[in-house]
PDB file of N, CA and C in Angstrom:
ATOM      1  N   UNK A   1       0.841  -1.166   0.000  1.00  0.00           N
ATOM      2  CA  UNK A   1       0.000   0.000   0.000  1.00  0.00           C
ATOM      3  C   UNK A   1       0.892   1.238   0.000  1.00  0.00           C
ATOM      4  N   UNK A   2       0.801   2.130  -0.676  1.00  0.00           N
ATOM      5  CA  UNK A   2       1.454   3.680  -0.819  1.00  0.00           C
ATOM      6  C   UNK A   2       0.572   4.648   0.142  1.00  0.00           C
ATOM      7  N   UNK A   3       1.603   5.367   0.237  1.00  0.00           N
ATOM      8  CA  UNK A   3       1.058   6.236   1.287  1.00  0.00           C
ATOM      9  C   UNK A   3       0.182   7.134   0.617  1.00  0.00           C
ATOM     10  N   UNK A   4       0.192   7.526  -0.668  1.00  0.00           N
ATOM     11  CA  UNK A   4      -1.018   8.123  -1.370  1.00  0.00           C
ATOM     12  C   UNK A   4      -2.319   7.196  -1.063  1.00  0.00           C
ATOM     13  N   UNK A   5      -2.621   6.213  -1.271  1.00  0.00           N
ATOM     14  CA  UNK A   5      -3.705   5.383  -0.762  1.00  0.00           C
ATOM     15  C   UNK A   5      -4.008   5.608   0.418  1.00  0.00           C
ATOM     16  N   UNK A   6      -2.783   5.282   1.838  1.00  0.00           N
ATOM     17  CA  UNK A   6      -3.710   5.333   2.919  1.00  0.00           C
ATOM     18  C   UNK A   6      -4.267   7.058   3.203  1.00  0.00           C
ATOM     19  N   UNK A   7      -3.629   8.012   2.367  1.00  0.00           N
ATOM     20  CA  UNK A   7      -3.942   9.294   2.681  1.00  0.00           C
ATOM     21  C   UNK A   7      -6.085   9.343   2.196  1.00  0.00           C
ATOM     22  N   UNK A   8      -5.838   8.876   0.833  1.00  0.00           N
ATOM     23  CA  UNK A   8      -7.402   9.066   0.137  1.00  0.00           C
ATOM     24  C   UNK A   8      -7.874   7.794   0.895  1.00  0.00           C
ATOM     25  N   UNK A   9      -7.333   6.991   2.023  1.00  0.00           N
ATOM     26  CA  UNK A   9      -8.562   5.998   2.731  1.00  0.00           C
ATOM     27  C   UNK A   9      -9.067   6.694   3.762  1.00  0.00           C
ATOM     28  N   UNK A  10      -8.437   7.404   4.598  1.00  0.00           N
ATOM     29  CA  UNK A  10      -8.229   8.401   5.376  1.00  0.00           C
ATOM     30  C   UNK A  10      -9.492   9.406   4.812  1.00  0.00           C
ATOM     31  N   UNK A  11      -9.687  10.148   4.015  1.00  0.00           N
ATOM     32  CA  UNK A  11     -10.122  11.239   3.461  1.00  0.00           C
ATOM     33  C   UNK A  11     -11.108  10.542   2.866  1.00  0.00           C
ATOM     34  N   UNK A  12     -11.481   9.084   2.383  1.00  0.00           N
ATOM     35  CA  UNK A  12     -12.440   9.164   2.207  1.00  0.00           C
ATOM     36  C   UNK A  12     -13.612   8.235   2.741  1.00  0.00           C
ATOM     37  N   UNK A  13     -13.196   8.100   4.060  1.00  0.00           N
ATOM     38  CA  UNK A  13     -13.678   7.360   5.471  1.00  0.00           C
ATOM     39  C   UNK A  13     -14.433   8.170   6.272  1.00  0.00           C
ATOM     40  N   UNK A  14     -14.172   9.667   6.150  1.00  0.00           N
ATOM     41  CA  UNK A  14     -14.814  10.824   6.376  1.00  0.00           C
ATOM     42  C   UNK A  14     -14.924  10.990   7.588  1.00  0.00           C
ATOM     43  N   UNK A  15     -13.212  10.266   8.151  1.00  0.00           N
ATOM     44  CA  UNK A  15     -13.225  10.497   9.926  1.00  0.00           C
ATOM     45  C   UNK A  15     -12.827  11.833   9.920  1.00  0.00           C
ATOM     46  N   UNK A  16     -11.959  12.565   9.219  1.00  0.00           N
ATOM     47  CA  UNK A  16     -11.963  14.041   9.171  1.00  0.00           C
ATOM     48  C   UNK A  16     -12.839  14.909   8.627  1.00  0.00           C
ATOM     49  N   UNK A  17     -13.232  15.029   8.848  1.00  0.00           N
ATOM     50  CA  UNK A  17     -14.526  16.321   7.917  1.00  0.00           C
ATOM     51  C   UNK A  17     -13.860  17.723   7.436  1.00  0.00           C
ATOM     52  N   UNK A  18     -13.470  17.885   7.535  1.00  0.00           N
ATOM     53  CA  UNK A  18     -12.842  19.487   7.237  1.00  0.00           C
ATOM     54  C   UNK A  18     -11.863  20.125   7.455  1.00  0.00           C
ATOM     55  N   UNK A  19     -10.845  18.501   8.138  1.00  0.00           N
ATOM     56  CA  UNK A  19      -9.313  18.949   8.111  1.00  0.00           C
ATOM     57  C   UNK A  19      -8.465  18.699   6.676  1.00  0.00           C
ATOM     58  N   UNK A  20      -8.042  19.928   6.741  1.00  0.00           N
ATOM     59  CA  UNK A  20      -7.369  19.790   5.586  1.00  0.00           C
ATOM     60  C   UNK A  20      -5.632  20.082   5.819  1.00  0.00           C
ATOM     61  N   UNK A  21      -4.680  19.238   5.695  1.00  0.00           N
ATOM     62  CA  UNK A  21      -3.285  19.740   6.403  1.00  0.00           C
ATOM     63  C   UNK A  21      -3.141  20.894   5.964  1.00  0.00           C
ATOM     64  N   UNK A  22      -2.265  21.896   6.818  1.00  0.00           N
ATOM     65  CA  UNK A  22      -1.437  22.682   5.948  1.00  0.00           C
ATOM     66  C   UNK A  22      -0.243  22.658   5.497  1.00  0.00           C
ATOM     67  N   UNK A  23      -0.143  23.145   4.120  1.00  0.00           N
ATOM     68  CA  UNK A  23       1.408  22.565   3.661  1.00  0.00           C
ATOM     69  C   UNK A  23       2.634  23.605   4.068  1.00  0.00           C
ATOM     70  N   UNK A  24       3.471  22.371   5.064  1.00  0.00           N
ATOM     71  CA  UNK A  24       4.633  23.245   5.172  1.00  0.00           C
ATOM     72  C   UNK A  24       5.799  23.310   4.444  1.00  0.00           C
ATOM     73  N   UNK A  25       6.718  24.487   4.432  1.00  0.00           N
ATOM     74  CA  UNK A  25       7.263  24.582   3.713  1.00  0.00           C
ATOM     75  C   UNK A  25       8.854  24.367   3.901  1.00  0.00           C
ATOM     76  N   UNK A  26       9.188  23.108   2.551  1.00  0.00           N
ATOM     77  CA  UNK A  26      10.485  22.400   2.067  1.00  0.00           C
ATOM     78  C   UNK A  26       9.720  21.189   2.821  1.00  0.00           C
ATOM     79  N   UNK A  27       8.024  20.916   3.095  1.00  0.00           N
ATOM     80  CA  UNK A  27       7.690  19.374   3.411  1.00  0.00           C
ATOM     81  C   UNK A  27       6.755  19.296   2.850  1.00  0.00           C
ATOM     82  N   UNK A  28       6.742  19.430   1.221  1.00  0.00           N
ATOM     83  CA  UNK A  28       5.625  18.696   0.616  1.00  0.00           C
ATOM     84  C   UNK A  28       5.588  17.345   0.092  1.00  0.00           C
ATOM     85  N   UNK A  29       4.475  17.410  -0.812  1.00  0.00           N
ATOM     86  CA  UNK A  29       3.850  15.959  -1.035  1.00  0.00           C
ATOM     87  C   UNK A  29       2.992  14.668  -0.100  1.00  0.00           C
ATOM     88  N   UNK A  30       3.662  13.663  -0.260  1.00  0.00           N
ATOM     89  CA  UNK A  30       2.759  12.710   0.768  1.00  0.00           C
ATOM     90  C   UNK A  30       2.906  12.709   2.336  1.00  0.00           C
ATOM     91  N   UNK A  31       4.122  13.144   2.478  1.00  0.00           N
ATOM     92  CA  UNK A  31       4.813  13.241   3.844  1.00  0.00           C
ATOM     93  C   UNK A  31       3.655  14.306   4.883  1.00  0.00           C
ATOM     94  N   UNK A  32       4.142  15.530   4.045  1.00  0.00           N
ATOM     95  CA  UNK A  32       3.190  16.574   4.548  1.00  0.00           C
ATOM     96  C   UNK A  32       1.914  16.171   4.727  1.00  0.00           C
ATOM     97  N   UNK A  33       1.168  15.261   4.032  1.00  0.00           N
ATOM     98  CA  UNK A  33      -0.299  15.027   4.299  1.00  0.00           C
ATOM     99  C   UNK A  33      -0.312  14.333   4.989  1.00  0.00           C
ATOM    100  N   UNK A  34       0.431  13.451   5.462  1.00  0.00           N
ATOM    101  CA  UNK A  34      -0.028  12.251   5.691  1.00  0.00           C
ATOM    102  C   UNK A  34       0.871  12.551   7.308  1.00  0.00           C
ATOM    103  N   UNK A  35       1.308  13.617   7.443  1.00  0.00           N
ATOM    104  CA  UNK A  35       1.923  13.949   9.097  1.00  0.00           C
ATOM    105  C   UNK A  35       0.433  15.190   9.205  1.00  0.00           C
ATOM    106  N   UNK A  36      -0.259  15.933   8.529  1.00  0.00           N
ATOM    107  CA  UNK A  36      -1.226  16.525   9.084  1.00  0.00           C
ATOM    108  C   UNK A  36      -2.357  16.110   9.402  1.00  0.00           C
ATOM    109  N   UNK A  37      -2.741  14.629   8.183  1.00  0.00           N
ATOM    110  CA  UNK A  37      -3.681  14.310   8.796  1.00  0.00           C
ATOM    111  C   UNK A  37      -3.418  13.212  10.326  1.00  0.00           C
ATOM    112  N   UNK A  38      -2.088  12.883  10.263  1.00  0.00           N
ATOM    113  CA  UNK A  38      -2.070  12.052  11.517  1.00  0.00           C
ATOM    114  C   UNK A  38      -2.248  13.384  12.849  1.00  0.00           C
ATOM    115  N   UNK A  39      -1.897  14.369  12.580  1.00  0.00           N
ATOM    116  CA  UNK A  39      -2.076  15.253  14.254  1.00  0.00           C
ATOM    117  C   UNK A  39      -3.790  14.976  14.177  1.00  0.00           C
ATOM    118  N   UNK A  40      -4.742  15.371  12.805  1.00  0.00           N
ATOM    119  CA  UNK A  40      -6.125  15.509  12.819  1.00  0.00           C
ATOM    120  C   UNK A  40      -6.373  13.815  13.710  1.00  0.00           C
ATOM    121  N   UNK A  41      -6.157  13.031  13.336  1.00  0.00           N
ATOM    122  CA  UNK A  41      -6.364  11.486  14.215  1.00  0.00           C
ATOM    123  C   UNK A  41      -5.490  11.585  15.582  1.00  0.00           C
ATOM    124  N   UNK A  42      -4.542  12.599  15.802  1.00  0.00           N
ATOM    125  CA  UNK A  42      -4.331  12.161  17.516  1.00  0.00           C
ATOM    126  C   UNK A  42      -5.270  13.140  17.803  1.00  0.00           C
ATOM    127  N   UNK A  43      -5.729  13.865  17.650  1.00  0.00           N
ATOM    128  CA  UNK A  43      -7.023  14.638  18.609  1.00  0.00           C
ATOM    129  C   UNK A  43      -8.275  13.552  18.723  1.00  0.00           C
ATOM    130  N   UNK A  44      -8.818  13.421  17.326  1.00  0.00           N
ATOM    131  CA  UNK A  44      -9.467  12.084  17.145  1.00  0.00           C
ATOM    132  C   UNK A  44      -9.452  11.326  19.054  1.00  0.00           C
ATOM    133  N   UNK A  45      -8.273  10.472  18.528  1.00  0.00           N
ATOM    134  CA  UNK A  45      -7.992   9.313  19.793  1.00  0.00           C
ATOM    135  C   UNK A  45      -8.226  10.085  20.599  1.00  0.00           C
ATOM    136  N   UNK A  46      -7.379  11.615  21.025  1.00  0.00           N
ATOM    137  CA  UNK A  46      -7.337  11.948  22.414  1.00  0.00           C
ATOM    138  C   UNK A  46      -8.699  12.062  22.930  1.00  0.00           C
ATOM    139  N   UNK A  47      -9.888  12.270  21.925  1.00  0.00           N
ATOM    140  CA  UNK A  47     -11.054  12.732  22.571  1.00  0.00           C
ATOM    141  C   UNK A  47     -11.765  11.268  22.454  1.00  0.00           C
ATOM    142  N   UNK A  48     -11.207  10.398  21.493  1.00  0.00           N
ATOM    143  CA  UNK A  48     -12.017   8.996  22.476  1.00  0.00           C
ATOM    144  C   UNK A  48     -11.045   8.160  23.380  1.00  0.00           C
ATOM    145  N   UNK A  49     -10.004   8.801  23.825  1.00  0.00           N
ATOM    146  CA  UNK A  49      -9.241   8.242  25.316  1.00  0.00           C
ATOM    147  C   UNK A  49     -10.280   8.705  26.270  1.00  0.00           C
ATOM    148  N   UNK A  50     -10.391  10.135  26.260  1.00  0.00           N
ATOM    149  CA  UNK A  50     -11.387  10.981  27.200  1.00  0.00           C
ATOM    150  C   UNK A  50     -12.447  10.356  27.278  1.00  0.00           C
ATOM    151  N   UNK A  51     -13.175   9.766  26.273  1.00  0.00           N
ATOM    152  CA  UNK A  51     -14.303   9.302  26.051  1.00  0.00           C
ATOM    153  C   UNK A  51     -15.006   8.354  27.047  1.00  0.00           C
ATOM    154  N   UNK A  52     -13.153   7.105  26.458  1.00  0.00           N
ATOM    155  CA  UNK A  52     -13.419   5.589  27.659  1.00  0.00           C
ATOM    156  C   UNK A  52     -13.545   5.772  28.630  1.00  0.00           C
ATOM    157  N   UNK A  53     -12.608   7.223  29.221  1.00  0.00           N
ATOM    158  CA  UNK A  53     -12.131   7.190  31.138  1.00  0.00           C
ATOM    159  C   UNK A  53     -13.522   7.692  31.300  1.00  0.00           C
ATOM    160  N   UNK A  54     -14.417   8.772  30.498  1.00  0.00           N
ATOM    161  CA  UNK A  54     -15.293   9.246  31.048  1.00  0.00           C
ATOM    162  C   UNK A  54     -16.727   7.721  31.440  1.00  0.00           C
ATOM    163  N   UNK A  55     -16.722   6.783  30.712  1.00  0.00           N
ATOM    164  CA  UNK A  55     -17.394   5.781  30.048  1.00  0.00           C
ATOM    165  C   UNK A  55     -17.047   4.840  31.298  1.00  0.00           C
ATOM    166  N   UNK A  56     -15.685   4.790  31.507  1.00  0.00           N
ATOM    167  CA  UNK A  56     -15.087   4.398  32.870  1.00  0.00           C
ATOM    168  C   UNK A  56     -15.187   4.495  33.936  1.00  0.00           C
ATOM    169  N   UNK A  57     -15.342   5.815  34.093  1.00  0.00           N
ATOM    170  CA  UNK A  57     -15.729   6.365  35.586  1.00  0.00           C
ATOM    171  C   UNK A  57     -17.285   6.036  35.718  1.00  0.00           C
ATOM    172  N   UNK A  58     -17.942   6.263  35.108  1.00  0.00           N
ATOM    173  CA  UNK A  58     -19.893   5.911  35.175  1.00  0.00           C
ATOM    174  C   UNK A  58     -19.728   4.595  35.772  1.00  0.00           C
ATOM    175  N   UNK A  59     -19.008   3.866  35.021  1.00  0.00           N
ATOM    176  CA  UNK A  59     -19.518   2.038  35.335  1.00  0.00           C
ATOM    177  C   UNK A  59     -18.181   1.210  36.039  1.00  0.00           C
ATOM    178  N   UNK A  60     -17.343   2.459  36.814  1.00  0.00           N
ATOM    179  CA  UNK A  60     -16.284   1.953  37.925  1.00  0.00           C
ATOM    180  C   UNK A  60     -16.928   1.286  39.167  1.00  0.00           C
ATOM    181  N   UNK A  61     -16.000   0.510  39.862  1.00  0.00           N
ATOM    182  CA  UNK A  61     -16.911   0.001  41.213  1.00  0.00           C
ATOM    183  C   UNK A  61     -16.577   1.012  42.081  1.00  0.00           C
ATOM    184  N   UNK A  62     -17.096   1.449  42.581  1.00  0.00           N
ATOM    185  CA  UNK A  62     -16.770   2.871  44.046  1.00  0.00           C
ATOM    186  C   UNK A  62     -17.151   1.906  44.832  1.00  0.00           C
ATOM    187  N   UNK A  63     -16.943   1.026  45.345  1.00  0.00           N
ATOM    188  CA  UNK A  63     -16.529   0.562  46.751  1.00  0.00           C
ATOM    189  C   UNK A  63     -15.506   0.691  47.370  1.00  0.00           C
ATOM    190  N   UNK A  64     -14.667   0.775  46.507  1.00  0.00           N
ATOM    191  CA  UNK A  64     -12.936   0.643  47.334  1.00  0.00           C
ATOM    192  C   UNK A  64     -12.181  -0.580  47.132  1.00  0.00           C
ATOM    193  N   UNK A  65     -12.622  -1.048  46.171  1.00  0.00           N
ATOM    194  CA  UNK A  65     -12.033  -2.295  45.885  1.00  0.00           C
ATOM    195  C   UNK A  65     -10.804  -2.045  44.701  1.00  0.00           C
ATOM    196  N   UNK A  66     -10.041  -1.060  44.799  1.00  0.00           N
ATOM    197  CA  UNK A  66      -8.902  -0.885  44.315  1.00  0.00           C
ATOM    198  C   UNK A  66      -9.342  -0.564  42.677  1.00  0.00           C
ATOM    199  N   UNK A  67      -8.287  -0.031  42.076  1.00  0.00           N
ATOM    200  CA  UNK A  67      -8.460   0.254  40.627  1.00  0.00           C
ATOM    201  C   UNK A  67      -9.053   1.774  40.025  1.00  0.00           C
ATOM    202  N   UNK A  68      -9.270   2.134  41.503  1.00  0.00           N
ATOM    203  CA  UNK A  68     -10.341   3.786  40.880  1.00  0.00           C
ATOM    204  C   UNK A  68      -9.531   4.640  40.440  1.00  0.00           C
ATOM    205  N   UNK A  69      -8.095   4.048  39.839  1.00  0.00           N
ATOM    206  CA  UNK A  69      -7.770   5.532  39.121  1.00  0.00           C
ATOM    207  C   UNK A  69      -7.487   5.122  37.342  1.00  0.00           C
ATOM    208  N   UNK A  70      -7.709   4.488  36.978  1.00  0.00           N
ATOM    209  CA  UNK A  70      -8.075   4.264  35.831  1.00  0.00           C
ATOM    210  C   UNK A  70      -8.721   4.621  34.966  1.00  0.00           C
ATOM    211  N   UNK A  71      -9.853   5.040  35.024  1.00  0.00           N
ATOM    212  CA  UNK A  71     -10.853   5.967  34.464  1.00  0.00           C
ATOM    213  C   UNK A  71      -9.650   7.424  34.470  1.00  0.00           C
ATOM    214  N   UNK A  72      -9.245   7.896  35.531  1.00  0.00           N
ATOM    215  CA  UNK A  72      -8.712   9.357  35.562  1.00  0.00           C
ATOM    216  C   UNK A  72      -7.268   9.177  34.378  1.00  0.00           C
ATOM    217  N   UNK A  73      -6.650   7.847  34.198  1.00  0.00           N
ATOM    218  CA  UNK A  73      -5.797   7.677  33.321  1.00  0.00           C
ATOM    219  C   UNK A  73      -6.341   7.899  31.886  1.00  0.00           C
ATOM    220  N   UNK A  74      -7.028   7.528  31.954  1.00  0.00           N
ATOM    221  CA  UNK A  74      -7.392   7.461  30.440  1.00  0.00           C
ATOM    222  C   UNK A  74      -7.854   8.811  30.430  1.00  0.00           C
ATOM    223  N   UNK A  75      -8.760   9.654  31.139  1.00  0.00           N
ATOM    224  CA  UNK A  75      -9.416  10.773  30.870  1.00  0.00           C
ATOM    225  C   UNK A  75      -7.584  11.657  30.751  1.00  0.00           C
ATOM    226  N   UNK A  76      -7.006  11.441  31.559  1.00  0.00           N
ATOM    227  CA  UNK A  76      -6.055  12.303  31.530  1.00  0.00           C
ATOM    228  C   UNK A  76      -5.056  11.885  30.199  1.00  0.00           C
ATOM    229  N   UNK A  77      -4.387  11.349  29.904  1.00  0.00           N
ATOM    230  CA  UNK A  77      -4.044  10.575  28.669  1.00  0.00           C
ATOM    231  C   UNK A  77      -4.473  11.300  27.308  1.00  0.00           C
ATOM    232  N   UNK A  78      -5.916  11.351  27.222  1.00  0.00           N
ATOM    233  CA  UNK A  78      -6.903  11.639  26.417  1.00  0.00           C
ATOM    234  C   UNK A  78      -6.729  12.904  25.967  1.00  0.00           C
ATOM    235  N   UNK A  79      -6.650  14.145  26.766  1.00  0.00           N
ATOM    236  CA  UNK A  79      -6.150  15.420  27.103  1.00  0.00           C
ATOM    237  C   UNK A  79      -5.184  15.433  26.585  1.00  0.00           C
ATOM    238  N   UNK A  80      -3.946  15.018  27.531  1.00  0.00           N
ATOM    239  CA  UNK A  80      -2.637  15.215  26.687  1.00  0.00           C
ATOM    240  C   UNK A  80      -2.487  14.842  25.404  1.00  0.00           C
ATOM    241  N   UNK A  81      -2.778  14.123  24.872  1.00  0.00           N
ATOM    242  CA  UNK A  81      -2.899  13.648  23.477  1.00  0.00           C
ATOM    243  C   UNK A  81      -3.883  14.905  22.409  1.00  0.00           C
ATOM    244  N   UNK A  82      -4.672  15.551  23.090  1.00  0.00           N
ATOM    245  CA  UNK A  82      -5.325  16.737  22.479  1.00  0.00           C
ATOM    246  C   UNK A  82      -4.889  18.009  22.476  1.00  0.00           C
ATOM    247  N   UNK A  83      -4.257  18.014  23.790  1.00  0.00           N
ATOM    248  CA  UNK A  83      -3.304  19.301  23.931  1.00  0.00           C
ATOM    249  C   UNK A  83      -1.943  19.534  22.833  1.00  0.00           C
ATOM    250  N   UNK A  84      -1.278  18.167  22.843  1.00  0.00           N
ATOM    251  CA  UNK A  84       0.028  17.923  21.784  1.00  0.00           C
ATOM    252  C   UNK A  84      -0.400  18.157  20.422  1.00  0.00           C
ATOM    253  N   UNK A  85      -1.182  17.504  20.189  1.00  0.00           N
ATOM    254  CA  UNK A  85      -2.037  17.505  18.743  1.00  0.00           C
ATOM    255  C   UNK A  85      -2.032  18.644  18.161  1.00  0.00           C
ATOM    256  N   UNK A  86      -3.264  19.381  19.166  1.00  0.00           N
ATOM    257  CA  UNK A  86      -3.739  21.023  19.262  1.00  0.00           C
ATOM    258  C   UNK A  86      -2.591  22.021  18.880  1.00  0.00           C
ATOM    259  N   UNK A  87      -1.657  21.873  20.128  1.00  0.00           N
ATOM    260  CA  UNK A  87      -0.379  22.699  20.077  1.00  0.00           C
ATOM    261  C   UNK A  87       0.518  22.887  18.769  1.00  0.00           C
ATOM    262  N   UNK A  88       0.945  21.594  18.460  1.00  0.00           N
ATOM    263  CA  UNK A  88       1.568  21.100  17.323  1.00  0.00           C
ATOM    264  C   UNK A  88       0.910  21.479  15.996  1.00  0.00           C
ATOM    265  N   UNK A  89      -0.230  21.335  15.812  1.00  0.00           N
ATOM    266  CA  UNK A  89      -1.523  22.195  14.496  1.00  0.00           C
ATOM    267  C   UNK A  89      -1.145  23.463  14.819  1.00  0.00           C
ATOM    268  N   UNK A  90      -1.023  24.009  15.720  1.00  0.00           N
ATOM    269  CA  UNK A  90      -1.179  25.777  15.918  1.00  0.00           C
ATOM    270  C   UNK A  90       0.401  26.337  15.792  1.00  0.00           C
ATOM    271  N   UNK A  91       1.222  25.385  15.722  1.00  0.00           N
ATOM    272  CA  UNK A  91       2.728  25.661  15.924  1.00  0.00           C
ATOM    273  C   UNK A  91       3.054  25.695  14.210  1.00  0.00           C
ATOM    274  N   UNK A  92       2.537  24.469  13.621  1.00  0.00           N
ATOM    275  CA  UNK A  92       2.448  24.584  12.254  1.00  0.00           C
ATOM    276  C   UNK A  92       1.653  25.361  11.630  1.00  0.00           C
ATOM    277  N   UNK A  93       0.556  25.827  11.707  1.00  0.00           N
ATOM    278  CA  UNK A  93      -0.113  26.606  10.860  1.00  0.00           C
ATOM    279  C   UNK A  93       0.787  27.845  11.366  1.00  0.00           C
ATOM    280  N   UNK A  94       1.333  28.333  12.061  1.00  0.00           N
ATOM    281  CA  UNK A  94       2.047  29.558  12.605  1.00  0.00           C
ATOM    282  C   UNK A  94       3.385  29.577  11.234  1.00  0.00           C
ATOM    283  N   UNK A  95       4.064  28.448  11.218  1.00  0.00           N
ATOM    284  CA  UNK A  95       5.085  28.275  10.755  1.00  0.00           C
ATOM    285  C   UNK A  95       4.464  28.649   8.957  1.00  0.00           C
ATOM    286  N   UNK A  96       3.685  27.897   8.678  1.00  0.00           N
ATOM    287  CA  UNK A  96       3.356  27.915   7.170  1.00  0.00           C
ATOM    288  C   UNK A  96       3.070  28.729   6.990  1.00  0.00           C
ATOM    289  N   UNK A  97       1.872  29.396   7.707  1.00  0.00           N
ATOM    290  CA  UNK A  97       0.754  31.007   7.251  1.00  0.00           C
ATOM    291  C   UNK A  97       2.319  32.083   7.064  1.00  0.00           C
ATOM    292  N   UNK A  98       3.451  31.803   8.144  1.00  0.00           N
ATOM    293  CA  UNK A  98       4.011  32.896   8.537  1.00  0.00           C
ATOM    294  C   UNK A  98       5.600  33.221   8.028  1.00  0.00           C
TER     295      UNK A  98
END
């Protein structure tokens, strides 16, 4: 499989809706797409890491029977993975626009 393929499986799976990379510059072609749409999929994950811990915490045992921080791993996990993502999109579009 070429990385032109997994880019248009990607794009036309329609897990991104309206990300479109931006191209940076002396990193075009497949590289460039295919590193913008991967930040668009770690936000993706980070917000269904958040998702599980939140999904986690509802149907945790609160007795005290050990394990209650698990849910907060994943919720927290989830975050960081959105924050990096986030940061990293805003660091690049800074770099390209600028």
């Amino acid at each position: 499989m070429t990385m032109h393929t997994a880019t248009e499986w990607v794009t036309l799976a329609g897990i991104i809706p309206g990300a479109t990379p931006t191209k940076i510059p002396q990193l075009e072609g497949p590289i460039s797409k295919i590193f913008g749409y991967g930040l668009w999929l770690l936000v993706l994950a980070g917000a269904a890491g958040a998702g599980i811990g939140v999904y986690k915490l509802v149907w945790s045992d609160k007795r005290g029977h050990g394990g209650g921080s698990e849910p907060f791993k994943w919720m927290g996990a989830g975050v960081a993975a959105i924050l990096l993502a986030g940061s990293l999109i805003a660091i690049l579009n800074g770099i390209a626009g600028g």
